[in-house]
Protein backbone atom coordinates (compact mmCIF):
# COMPACT_ATOMS: atom_id res chain seq x y z
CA UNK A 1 101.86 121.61 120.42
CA UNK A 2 98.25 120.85 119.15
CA UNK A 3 98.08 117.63 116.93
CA UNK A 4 96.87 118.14 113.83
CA UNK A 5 96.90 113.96 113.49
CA UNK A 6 95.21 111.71 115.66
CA UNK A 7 95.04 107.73 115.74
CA UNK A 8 93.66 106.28 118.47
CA UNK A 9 93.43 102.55 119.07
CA UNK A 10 94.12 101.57 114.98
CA UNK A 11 93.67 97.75 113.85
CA UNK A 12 94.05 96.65 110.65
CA UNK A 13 94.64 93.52 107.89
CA UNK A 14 95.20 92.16 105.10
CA UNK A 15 92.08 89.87 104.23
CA UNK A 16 92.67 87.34 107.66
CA UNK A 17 96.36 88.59 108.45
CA UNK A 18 95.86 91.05 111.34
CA UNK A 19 98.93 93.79 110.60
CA UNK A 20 97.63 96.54 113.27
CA UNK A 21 96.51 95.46 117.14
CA UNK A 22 96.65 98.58 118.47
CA UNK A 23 98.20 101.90 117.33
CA UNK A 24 97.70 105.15 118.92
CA UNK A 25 99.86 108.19 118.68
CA UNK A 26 99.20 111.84 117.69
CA UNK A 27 101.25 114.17 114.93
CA UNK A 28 101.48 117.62 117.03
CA UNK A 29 100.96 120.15 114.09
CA UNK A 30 104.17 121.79 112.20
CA UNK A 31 106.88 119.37 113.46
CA UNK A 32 108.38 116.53 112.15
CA UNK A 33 107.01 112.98 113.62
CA UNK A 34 109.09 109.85 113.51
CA UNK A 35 107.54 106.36 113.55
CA UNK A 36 110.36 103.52 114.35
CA UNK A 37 109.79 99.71 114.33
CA UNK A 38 111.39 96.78 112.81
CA UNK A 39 110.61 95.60 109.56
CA UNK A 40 106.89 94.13 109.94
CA UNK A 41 105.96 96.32 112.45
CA UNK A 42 103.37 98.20 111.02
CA UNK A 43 104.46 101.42 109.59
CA UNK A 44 103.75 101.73 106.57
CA UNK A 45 100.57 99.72 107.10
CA UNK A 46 99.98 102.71 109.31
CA UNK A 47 100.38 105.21 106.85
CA UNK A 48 98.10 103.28 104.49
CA UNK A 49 94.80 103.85 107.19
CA UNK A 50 95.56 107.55 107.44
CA UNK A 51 96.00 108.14 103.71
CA UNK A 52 92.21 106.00 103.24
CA UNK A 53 93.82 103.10 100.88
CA UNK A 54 93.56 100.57 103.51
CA UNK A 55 90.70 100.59 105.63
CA UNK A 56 90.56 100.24 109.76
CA UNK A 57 89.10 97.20 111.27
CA UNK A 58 88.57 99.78 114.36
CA UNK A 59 90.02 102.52 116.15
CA UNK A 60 89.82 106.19 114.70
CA UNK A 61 91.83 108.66 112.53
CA UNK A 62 91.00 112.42 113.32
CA UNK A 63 92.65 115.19 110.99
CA UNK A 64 92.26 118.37 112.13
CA UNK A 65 89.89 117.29 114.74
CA UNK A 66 87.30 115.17 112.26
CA UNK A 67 87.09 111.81 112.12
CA UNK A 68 87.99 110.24 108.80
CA UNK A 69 87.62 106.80 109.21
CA UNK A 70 86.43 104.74 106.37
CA UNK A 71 86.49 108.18 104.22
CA UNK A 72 88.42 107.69 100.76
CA UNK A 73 91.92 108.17 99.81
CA UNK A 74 90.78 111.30 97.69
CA UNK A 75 89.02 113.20 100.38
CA UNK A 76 91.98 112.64 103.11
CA UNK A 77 94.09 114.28 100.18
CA UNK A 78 91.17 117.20 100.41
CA UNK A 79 91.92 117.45 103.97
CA UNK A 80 95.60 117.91 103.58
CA UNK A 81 97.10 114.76 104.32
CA UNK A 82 99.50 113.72 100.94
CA UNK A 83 101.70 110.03 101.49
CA UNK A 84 105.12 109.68 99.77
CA UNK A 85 105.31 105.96 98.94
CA UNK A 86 108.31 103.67 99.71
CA UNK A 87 109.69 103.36 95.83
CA UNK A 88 108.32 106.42 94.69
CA UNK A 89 106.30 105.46 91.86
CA UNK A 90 106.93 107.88 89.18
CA UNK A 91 105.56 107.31 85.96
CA UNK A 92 109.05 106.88 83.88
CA UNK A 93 107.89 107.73 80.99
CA UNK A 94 106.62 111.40 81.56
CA UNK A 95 108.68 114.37 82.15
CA UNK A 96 109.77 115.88 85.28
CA UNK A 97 107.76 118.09 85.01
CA UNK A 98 104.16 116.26 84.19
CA UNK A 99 104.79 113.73 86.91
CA UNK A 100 104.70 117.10 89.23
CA UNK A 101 101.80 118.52 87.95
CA UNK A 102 99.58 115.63 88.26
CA UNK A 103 100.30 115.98 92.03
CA UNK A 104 98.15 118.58 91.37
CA UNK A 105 95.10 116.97 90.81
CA UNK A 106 92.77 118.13 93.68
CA UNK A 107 90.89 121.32 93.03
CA UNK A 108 92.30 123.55 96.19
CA UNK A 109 96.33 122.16 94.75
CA UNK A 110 95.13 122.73 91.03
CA UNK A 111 94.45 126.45 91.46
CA UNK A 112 97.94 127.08 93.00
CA UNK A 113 100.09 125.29 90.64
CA UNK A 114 102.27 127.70 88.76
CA UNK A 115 103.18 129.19 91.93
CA UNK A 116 103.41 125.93 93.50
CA UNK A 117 105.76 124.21 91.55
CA UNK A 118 107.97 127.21 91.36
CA UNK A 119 108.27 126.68 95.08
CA UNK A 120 109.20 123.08 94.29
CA UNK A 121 112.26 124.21 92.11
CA UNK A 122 113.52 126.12 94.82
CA UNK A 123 113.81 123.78 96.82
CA UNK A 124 114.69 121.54 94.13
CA UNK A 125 117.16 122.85 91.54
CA UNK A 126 118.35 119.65 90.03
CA UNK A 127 114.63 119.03 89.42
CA UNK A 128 114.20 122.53 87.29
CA UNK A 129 117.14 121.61 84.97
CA UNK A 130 115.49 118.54 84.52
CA UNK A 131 112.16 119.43 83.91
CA UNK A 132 111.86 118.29 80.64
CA UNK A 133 113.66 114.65 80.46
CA UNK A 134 111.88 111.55 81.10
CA UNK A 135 110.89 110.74 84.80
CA UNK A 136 112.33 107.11 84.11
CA UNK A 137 115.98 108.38 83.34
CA UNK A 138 116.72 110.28 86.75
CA UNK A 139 118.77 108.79 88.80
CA UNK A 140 117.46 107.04 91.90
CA UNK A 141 118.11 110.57 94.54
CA UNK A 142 116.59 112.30 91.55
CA UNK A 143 113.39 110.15 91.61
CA UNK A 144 113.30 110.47 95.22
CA UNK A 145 113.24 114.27 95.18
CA UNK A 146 110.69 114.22 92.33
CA UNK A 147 108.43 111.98 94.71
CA UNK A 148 108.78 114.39 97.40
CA UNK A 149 107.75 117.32 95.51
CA UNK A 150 104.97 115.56 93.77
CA UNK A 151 103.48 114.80 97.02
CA UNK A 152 103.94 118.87 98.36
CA UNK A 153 102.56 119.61 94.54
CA UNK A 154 99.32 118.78 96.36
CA UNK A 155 99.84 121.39 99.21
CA UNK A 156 99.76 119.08 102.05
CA UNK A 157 99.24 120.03 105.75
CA UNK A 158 100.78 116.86 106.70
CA UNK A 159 103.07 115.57 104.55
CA UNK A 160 103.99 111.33 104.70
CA UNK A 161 106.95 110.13 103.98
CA UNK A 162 107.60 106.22 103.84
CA UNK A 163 111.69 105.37 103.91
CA UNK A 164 112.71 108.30 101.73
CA UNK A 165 116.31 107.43 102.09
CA UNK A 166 116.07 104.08 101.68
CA UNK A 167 119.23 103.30 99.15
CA UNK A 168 120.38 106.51 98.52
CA UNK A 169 124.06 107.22 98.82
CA UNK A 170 125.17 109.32 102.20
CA UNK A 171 125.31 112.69 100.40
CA UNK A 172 121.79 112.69 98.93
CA UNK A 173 120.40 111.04 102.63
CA UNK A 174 121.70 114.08 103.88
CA UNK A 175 119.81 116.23 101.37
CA UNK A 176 116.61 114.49 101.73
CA UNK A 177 116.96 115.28 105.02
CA UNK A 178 117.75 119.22 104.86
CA UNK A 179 115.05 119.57 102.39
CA UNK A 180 112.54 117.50 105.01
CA UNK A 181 113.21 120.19 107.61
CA UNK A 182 113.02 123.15 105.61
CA UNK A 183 109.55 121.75 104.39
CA UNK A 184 108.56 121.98 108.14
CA UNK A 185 110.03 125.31 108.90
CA UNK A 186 107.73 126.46 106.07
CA UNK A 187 105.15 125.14 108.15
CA UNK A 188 104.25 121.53 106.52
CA UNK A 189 103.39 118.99 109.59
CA UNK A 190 106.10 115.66 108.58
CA UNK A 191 105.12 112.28 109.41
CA UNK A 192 107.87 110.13 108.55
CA UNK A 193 108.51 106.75 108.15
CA UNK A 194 112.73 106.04 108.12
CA UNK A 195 114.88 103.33 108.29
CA UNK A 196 117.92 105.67 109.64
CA UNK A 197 116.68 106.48 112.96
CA UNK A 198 119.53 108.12 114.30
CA UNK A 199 118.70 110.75 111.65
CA UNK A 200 115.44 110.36 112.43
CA UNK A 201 115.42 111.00 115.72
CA UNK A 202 117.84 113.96 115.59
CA UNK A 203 115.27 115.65 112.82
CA UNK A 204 112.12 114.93 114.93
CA UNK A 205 110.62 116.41 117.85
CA UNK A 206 108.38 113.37 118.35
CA UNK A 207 108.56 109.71 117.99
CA UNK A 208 106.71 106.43 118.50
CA UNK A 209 107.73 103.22 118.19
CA UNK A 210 105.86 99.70 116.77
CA UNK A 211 106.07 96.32 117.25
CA UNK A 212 104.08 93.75 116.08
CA UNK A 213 101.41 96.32 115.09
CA UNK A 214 100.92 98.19 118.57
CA UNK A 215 102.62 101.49 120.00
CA UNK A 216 104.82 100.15 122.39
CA UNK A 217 106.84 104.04 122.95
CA UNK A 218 105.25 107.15 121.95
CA UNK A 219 106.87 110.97 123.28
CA UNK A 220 109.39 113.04 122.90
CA UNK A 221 112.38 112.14 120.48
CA UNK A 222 115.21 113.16 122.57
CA UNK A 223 113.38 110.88 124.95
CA UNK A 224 112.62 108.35 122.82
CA UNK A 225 116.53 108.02 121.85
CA UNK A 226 117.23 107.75 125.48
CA UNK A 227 115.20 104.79 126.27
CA UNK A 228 117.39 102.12 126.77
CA UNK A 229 115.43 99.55 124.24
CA UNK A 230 115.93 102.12 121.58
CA UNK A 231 119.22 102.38 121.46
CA UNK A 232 119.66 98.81 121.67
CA UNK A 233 117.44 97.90 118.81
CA UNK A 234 117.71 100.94 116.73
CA UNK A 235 120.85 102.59 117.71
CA UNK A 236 122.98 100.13 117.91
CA UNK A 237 123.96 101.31 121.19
């Protein structure tokens, strides 16, 4: 599979804390990628250098093949590359249906809109009978699936998800994650960032693993789950 993502040899901090050493994986293009680590590892710092809102002290990003590097958060967006944020950040006190829209902002997701966000209530029902009531009152798998399709609202090529389960109850993990793979059989590359990585790992078709800001594992996921650290530290096996 060709990668549509490439990081090669990230670093990165916040002011003199050094988060990222040395990250370098690729995203192969309309699959689902999985990146595992303890807490402090470096994910979602990770995700932050794609998506431009934290910049690299070296290494490279390439989407598509260009480098993007030290280009802003609204350009990577331009290029196709959306991040759903751990907490999901709605803006309560808007409807359903205007936090979706503004997900719309960029002028190539702005011109598909209507058709867009039909898409997003069919793969979302809950979300069209709630289109009018106030972000702020959903409940919390409710949020999570309005976060979701805010972030395909922009029509991502590679969609990234940081913890999108994280505190939901078992039925709605287990929605989050249907809906995650029938995003990628309609062809949207996933890069996600989860806390569950059995699930993870039986979703992805390629994993790396972090710690202390460097990719220690990178390959295949059914590999991946195999290695004998894995299980141990993530698998409780």
């Amino acid at each position: 599979m060709a990668a549509v993502l490439e990081i090669r040899g990230l670093a990165a901090a916040y002011g003199d804390l050094q988060a990222l050493w040395d990250v370098t994986f690729d995203v192969p293009e309309r699959a689902i990628t999985t990146l595992l680590g303890s807490n402090g590892a470096g994910k979602t710092t990770t995700l932050r250098v794609v998506s431009g809102t934290l910049p690299a002290t070296s290494g490279e990003v390439r989407i598509a093949g260009e480098r993007v590097t030290g280009r802003s958060a609204h350009h990577i967006v331009d290029l196709g590359v959306v991040q759903v944020p751990e907490g999901r950040h709605l803006w309560p006190n808007m409807t359903v249906e205007d936090n979706l829209l503004l997900g719309a902002y960029s002028p190539r997701a702005r011109s598909a809109r209507v058709a867009t966000i039909g898409e997003v209530y069919a793969l979302f029902p809950r979300l069209a009978e709630r289109r009018r009531q106030l972000a702020g009152t959903l409940s919390g798998g409710e949020q999570q699936m309005a976060a979701i399709g805010r972030g395909l609202m922009a029509k991502p090529t590679v969609l990234m998800l940081d913890e999108p389960s994280l505190g939901l109850a078992p039925i709605l993990v287990d929605e989050v994650f249907r809906v995650l793979s029938e995003i990628c059989e309609q062809g949207t590359t996933v890069l996600l960032v989860e806390q569950n990585a059995h699930r993870a790992l039986e979703l992805a078709a390629t994993a790396t693993v972090l710690e202390n800001g460097r990719t220690v594992l990178a390959g295949p996921a059914r590999q991946i789950a195999d290695d004998p650290k894995v299980r141990s530290a993530y698998l409780g096996l």
